[in-house]
ModelCIF file with pLDDT and N, C-alpha, C, O atoms, coordinates in Angstrom:
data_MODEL
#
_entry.id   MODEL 
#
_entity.id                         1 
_entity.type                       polymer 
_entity.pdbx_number_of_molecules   1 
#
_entity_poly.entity_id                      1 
_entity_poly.type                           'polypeptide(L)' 
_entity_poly.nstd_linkage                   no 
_entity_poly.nstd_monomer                   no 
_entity_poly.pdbx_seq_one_letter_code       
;(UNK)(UNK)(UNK)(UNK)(UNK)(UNK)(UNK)(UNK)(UNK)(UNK)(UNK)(UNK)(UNK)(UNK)(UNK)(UNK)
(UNK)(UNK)(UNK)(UNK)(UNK)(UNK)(UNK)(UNK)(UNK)(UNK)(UNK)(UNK)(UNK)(UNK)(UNK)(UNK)
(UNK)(UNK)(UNK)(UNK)(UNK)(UNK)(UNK)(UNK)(UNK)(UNK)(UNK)(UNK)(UNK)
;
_entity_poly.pdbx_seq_one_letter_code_can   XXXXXXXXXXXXXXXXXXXXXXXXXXXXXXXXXXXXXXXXXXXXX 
_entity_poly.pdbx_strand_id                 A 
#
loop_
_entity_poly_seq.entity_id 
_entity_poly_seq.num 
_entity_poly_seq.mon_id 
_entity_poly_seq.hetero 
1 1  UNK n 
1 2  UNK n 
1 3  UNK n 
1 4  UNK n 
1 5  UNK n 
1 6  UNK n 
1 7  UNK n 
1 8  UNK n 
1 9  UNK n 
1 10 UNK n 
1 11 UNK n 
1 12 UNK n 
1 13 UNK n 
1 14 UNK n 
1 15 UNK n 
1 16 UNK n 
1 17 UNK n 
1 18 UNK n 
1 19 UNK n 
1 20 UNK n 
1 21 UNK n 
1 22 UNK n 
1 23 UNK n 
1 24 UNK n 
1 25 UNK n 
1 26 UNK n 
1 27 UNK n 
1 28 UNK n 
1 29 UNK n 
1 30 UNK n 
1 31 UNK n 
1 32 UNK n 
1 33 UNK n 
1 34 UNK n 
1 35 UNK n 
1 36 UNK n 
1 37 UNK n 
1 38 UNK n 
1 39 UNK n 
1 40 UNK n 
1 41 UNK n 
1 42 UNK n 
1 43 UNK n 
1 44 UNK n 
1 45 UNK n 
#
_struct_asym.id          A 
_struct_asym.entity_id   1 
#
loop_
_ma_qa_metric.id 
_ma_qa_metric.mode 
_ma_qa_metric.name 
_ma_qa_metric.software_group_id 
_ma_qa_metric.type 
1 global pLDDT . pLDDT 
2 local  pLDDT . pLDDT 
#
_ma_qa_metric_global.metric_id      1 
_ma_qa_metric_global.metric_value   96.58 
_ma_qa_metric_global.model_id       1 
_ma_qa_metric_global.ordinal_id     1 
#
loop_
_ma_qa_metric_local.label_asym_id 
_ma_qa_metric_local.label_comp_id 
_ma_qa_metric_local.label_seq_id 
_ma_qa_metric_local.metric_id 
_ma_qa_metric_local.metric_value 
_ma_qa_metric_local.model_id 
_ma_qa_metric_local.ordinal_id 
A UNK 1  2 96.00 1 1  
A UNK 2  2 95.00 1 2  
A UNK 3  2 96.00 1 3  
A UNK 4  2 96.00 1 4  
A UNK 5  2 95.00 1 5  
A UNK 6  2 95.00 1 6  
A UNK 7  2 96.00 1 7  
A UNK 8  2 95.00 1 8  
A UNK 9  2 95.00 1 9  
A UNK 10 2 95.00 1 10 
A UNK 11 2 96.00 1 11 
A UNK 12 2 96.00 1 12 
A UNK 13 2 95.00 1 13 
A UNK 14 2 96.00 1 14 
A UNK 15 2 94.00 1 15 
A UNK 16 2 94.00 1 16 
A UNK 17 2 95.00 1 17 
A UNK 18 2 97.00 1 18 
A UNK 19 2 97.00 1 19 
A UNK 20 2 97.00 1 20 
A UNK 21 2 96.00 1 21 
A UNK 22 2 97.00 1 22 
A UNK 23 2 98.00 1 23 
A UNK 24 2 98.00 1 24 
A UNK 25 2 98.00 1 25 
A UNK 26 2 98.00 1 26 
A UNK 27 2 98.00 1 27 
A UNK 28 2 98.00 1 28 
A UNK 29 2 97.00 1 29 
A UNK 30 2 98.00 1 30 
A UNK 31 2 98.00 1 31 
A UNK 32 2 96.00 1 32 
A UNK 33 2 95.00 1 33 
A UNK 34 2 97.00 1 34 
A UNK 35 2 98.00 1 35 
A UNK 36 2 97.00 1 36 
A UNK 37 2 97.00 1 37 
A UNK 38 2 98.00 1 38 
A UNK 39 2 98.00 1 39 
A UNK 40 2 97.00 1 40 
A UNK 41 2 98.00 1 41 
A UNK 42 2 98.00 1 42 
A UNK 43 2 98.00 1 43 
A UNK 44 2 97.00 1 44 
A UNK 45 2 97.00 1 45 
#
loop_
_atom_site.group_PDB 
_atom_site.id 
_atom_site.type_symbol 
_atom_site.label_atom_id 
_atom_site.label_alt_id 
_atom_site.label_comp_id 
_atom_site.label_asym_id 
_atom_site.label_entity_id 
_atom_site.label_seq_id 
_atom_site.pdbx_PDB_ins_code 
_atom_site.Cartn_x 
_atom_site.Cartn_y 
_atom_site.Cartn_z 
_atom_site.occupancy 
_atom_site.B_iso_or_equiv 
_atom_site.pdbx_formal_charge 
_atom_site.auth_seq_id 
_atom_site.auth_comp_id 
_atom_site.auth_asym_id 
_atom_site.auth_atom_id 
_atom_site.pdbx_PDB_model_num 
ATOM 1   N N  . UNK A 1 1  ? 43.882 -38.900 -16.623 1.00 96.00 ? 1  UNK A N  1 
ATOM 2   C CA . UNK A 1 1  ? 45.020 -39.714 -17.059 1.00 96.00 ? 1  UNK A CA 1 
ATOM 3   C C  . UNK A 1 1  ? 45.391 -40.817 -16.070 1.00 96.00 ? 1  UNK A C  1 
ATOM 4   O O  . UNK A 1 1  ? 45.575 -41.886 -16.651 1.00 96.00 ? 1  UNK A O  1 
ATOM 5   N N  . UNK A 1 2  ? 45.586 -40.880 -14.488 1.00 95.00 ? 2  UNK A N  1 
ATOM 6   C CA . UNK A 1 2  ? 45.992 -41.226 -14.131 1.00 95.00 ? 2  UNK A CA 1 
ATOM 7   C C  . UNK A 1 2  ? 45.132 -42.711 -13.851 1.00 95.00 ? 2  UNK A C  1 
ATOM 8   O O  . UNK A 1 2  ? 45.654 -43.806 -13.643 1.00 95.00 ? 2  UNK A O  1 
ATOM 9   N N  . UNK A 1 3  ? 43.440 -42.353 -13.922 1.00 96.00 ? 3  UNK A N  1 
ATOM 10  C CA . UNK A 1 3  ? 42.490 -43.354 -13.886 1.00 96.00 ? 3  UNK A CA 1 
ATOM 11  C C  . UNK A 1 3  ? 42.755 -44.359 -15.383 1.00 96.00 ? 3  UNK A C  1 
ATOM 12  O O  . UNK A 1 3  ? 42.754 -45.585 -15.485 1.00 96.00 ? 3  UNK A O  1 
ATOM 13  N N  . UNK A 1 4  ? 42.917 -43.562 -16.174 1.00 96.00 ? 4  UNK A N  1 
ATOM 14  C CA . UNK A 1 4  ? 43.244 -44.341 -17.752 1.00 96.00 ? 4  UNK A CA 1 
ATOM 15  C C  . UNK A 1 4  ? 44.250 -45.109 -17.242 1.00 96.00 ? 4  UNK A C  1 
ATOM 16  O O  . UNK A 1 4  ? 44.129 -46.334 -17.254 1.00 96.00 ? 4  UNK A O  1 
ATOM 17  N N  . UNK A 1 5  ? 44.984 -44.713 -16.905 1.00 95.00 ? 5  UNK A N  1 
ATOM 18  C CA . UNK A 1 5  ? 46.378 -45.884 -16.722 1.00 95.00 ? 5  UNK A CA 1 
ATOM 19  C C  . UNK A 1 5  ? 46.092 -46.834 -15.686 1.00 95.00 ? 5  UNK A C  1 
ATOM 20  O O  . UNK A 1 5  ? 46.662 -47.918 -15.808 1.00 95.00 ? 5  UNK A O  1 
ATOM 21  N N  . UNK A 1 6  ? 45.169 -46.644 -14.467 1.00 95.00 ? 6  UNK A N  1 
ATOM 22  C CA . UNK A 1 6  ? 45.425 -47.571 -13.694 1.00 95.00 ? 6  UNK A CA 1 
ATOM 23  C C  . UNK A 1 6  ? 44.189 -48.631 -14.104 1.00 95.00 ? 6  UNK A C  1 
ATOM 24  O O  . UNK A 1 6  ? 44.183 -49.799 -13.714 1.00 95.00 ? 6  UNK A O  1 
ATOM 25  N N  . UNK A 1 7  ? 43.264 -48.113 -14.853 1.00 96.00 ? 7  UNK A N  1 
ATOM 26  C CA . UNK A 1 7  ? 42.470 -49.096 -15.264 1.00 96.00 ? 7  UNK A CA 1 
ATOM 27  C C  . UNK A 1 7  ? 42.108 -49.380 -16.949 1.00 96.00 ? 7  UNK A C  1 
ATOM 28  O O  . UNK A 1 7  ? 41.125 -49.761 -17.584 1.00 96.00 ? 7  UNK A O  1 
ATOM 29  N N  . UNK A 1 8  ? 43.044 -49.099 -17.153 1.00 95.00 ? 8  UNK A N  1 
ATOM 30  C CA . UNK A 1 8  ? 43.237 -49.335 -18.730 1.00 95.00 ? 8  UNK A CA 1 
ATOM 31  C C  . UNK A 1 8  ? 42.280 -48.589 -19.756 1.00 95.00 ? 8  UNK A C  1 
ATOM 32  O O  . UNK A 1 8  ? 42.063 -49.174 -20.817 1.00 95.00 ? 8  UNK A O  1 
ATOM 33  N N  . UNK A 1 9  ? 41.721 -47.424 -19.553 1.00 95.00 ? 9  UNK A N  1 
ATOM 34  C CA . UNK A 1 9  ? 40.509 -46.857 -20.278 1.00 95.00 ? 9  UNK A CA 1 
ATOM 35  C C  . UNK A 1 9  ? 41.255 -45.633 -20.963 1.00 95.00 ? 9  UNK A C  1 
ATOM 36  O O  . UNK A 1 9  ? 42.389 -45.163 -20.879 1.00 95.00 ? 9  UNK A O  1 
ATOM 37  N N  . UNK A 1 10 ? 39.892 -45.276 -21.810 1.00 95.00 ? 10 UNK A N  1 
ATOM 38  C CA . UNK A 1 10 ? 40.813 -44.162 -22.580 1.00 95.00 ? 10 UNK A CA 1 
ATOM 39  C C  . UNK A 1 10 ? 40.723 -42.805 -22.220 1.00 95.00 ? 10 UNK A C  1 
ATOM 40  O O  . UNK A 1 10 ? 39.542 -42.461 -22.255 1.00 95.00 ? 10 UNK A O  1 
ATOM 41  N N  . UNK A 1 11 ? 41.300 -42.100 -21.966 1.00 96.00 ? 11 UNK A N  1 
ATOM 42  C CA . UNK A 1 11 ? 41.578 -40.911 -21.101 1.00 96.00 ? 11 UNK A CA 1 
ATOM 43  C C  . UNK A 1 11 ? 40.434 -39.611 -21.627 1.00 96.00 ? 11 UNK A C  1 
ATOM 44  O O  . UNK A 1 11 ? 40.217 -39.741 -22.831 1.00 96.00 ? 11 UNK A O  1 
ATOM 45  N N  . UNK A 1 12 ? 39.968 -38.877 -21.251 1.00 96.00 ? 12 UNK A N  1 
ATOM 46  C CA . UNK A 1 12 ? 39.028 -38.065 -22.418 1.00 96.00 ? 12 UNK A CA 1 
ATOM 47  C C  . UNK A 1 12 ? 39.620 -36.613 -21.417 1.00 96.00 ? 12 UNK A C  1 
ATOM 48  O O  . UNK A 1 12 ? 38.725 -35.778 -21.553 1.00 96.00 ? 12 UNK A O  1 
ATOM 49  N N  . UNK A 1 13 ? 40.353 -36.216 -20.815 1.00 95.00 ? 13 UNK A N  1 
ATOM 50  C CA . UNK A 1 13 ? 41.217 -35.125 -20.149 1.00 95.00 ? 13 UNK A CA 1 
ATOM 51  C C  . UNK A 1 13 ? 40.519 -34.471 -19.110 1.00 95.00 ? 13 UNK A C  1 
ATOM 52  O O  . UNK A 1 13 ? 40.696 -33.325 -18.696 1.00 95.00 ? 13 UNK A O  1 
ATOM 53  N N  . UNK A 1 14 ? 39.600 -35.432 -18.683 1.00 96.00 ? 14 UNK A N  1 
ATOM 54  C CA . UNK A 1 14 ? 38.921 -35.139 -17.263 1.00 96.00 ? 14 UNK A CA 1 
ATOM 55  C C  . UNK A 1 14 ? 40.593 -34.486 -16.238 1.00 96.00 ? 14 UNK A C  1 
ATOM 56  O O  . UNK A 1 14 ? 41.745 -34.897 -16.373 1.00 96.00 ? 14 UNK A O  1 
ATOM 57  N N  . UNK A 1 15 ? 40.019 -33.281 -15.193 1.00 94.00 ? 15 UNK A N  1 
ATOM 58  C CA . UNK A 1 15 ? 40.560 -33.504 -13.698 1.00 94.00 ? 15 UNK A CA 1 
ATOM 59  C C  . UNK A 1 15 ? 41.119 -34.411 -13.138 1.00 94.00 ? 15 UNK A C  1 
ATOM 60  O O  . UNK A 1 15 ? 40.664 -35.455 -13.605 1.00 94.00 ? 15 UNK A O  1 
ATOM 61  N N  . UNK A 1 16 ? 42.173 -34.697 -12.074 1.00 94.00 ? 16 UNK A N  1 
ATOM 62  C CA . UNK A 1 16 ? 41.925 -35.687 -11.115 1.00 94.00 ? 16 UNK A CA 1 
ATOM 63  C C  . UNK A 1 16 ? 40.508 -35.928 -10.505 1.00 94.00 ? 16 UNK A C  1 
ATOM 64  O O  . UNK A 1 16 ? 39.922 -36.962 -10.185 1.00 94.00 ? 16 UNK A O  1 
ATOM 65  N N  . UNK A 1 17 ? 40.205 -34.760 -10.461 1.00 95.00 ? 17 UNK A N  1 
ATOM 66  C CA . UNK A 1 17 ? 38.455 -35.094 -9.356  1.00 95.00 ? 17 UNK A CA 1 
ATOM 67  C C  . UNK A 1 17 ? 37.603 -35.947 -10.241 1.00 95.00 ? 17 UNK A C  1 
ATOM 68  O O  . UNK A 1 17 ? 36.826 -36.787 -9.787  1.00 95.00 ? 17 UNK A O  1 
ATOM 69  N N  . UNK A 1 18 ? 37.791 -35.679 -11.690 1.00 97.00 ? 18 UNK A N  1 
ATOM 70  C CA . UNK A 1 18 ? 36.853 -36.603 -12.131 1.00 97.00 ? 18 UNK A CA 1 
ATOM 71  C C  . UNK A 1 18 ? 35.541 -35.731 -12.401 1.00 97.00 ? 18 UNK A C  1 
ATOM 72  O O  . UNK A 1 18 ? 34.524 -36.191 -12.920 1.00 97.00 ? 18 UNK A O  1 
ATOM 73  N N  . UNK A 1 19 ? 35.710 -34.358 -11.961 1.00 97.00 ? 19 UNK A N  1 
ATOM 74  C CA . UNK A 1 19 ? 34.341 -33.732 -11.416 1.00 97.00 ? 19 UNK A CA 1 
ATOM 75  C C  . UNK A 1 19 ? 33.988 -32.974 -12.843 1.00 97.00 ? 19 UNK A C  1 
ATOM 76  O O  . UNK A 1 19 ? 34.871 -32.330 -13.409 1.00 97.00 ? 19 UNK A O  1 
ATOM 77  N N  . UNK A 1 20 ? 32.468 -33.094 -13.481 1.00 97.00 ? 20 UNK A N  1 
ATOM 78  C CA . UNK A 1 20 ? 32.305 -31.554 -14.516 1.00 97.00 ? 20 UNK A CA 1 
ATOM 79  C C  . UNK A 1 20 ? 32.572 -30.062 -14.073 1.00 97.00 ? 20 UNK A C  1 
ATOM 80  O O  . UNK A 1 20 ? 32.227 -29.346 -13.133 1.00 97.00 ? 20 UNK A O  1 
ATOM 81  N N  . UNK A 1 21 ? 33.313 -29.944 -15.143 1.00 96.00 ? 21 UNK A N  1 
ATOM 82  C CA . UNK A 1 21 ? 33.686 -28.589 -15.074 1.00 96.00 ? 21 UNK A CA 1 
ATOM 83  C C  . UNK A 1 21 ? 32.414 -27.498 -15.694 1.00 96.00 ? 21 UNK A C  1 
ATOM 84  O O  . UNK A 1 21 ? 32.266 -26.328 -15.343 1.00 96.00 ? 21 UNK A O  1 
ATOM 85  N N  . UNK A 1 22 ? 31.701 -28.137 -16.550 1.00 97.00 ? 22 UNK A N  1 
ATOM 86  C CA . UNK A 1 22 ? 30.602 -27.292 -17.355 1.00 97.00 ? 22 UNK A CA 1 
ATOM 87  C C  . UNK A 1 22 ? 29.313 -28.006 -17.505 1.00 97.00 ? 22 UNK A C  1 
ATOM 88  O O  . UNK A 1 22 ? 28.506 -27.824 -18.417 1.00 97.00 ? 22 UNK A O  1 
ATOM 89  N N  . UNK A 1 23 ? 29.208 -28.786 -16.580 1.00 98.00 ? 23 UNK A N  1 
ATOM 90  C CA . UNK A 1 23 ? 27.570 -29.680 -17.109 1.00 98.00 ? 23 UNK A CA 1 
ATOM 91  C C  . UNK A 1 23 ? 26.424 -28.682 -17.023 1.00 98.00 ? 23 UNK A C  1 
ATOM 92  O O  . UNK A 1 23 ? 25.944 -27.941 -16.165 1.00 98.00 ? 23 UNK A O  1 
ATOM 93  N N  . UNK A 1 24 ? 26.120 -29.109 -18.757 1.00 98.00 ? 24 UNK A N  1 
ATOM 94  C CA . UNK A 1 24 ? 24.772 -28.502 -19.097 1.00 98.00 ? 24 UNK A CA 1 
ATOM 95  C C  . UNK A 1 24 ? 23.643 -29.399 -19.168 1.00 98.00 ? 24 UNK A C  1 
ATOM 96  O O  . UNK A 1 24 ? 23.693 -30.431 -19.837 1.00 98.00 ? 24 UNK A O  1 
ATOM 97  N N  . UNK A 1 25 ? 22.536 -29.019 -18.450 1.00 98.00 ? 25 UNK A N  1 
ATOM 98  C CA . UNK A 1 25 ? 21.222 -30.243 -18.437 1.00 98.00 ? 25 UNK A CA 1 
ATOM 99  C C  . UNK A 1 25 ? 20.367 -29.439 -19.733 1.00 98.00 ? 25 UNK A C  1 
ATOM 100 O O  . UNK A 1 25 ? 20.199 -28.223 -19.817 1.00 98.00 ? 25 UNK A O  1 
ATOM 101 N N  . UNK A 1 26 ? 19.944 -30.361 -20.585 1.00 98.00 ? 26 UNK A N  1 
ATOM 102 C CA . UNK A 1 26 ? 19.452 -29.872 -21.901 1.00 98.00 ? 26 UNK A CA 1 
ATOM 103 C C  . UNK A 1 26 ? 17.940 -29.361 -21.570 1.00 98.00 ? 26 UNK A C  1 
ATOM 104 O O  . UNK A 1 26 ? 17.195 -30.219 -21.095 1.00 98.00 ? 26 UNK A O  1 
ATOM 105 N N  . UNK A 1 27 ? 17.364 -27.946 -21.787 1.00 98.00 ? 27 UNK A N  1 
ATOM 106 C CA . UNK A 1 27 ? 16.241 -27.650 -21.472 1.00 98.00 ? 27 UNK A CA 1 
ATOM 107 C C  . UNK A 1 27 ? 14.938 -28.251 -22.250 1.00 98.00 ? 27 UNK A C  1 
ATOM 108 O O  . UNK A 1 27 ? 14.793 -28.362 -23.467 1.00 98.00 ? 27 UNK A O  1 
ATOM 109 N N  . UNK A 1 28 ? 14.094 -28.580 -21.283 1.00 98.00 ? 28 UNK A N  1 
ATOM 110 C CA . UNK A 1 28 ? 12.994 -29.279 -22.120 1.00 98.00 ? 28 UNK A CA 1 
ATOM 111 C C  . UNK A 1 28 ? 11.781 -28.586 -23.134 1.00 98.00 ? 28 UNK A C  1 
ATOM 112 O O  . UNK A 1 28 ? 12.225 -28.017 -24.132 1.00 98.00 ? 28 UNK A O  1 
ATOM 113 N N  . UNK A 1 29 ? 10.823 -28.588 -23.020 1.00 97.00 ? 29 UNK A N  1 
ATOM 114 C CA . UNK A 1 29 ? 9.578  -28.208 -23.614 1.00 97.00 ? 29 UNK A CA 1 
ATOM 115 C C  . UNK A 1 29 ? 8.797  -27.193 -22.782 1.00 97.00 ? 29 UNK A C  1 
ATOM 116 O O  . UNK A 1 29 ? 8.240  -26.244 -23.334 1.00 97.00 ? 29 UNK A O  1 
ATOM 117 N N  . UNK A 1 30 ? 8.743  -27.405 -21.293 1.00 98.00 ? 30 UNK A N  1 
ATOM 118 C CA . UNK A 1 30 ? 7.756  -26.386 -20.518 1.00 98.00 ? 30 UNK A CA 1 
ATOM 119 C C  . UNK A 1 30 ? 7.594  -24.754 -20.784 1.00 98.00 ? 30 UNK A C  1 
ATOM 120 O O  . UNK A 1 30 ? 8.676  -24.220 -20.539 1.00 98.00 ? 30 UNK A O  1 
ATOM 121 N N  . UNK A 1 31 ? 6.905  -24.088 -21.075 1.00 98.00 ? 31 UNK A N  1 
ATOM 122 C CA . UNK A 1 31 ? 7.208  -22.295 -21.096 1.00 98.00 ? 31 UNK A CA 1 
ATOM 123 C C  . UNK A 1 31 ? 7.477  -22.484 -20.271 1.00 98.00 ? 31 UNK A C  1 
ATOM 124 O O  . UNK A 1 31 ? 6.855  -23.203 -19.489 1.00 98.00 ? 31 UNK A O  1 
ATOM 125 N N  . UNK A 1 32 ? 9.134  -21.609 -19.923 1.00 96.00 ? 32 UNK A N  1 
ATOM 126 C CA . UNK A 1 32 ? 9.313  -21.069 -18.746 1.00 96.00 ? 32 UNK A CA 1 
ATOM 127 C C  . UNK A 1 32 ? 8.598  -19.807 -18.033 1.00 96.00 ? 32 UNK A C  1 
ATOM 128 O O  . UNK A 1 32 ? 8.683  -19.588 -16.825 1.00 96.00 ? 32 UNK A O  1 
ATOM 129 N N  . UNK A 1 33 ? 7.811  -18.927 -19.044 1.00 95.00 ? 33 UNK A N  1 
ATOM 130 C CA . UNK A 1 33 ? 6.730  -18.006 -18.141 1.00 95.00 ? 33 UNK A CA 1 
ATOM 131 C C  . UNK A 1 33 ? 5.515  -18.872 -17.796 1.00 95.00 ? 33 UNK A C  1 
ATOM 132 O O  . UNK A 1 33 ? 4.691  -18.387 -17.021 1.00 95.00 ? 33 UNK A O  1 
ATOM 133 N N  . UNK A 1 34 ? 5.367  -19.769 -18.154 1.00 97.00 ? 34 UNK A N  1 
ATOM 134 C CA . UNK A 1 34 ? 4.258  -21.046 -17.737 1.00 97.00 ? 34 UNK A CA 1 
ATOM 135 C C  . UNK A 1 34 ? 4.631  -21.437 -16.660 1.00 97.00 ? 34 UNK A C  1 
ATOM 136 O O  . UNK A 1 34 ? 3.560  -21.667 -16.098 1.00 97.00 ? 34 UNK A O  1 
ATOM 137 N N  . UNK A 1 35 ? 5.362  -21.664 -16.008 1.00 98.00 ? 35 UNK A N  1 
ATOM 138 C CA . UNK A 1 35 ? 6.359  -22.946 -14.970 1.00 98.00 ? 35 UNK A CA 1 
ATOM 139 C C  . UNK A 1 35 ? 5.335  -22.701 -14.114 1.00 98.00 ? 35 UNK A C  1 
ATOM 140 O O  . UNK A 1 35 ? 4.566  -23.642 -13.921 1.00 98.00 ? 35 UNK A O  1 
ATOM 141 N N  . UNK A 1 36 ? 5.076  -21.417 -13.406 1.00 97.00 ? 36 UNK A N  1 
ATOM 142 C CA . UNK A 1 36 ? 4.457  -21.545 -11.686 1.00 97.00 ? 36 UNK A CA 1 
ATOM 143 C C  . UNK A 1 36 ? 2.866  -21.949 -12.052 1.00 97.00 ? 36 UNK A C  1 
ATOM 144 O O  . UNK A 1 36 ? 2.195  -22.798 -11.465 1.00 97.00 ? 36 UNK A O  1 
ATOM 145 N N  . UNK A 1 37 ? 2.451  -21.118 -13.166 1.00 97.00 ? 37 UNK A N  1 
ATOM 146 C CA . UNK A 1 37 ? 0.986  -22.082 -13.494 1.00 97.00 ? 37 UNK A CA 1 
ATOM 147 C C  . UNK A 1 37 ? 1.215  -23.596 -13.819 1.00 97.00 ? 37 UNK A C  1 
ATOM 148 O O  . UNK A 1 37 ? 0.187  -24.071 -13.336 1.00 97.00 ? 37 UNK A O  1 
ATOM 149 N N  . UNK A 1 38 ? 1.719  -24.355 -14.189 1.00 98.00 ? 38 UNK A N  1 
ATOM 150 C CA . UNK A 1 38 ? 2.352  -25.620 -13.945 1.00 98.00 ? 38 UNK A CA 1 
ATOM 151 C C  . UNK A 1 38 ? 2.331  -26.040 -13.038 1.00 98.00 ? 38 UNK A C  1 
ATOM 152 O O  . UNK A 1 38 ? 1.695  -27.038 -12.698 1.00 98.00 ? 38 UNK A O  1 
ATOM 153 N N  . UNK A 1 39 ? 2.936  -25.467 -12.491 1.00 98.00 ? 39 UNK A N  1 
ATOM 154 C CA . UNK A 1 39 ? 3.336  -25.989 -10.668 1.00 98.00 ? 39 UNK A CA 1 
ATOM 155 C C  . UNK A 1 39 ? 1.638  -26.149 -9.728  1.00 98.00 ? 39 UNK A C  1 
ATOM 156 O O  . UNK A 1 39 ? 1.416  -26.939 -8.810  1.00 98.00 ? 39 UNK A O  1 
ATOM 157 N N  . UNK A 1 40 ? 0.489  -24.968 -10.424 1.00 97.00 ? 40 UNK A N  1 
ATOM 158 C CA . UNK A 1 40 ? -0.230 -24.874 -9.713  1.00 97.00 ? 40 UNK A CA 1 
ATOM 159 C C  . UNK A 1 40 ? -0.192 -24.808 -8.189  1.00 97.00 ? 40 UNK A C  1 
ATOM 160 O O  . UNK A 1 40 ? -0.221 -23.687 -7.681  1.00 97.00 ? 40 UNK A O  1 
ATOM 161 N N  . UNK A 1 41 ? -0.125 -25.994 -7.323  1.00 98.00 ? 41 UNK A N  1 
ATOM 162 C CA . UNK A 1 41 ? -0.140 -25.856 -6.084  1.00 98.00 ? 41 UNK A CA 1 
ATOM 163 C C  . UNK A 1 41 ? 0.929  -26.320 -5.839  1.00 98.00 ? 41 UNK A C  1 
ATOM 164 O O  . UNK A 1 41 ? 1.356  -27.128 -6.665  1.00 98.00 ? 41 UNK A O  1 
ATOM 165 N N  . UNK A 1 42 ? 1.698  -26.041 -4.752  1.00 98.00 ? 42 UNK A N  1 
ATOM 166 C CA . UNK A 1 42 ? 3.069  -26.895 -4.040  1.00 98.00 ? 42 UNK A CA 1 
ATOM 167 C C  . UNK A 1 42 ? 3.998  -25.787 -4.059  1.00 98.00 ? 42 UNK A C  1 
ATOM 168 O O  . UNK A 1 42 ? 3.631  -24.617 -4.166  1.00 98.00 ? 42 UNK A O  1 
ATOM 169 N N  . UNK A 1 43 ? 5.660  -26.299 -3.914  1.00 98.00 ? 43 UNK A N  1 
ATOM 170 C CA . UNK A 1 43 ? 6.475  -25.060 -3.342  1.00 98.00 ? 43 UNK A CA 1 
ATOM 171 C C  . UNK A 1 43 ? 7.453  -25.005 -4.795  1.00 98.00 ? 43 UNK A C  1 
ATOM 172 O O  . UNK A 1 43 ? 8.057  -25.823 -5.489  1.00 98.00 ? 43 UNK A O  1 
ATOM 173 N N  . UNK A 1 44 ? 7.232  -23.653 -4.793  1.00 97.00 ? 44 UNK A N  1 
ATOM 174 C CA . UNK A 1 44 ? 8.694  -22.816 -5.453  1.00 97.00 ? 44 UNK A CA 1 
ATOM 175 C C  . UNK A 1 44 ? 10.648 -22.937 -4.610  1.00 97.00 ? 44 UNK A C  1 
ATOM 176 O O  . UNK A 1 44 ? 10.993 -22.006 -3.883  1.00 97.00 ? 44 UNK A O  1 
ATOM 177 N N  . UNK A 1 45 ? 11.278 -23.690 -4.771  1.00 97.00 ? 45 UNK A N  1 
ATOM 178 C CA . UNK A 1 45 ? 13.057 -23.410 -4.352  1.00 97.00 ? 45 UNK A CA 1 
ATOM 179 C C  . UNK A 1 45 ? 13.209 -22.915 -5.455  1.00 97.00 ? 45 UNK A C  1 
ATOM 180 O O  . UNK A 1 45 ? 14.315 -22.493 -5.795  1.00 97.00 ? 45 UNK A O  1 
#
């Protein structure tokens, strides 16, 4: 709200922070029991 008012936009009931509360990243196509054969070589985080 307070960003709506100071810059004239329309409010959608964000936080002050501005921050997501629930962001979901939409899952793609890969099998996920596939992933590490995928990965083949390199590192797992």
């Amino acid at each position: 709200p307070r960003s709506a008012r100071e810059f004239d936009a329309t409010c959608n009931g964000a936080d002050d922070d501005e921050r997501p509360a629930a962001a979901c990243v939409a899952p793609g196509t890969l099998p996920a029991a596939d992933a590490l054969r995928a990965l083949d070589t390199g590192v797992a985080v």
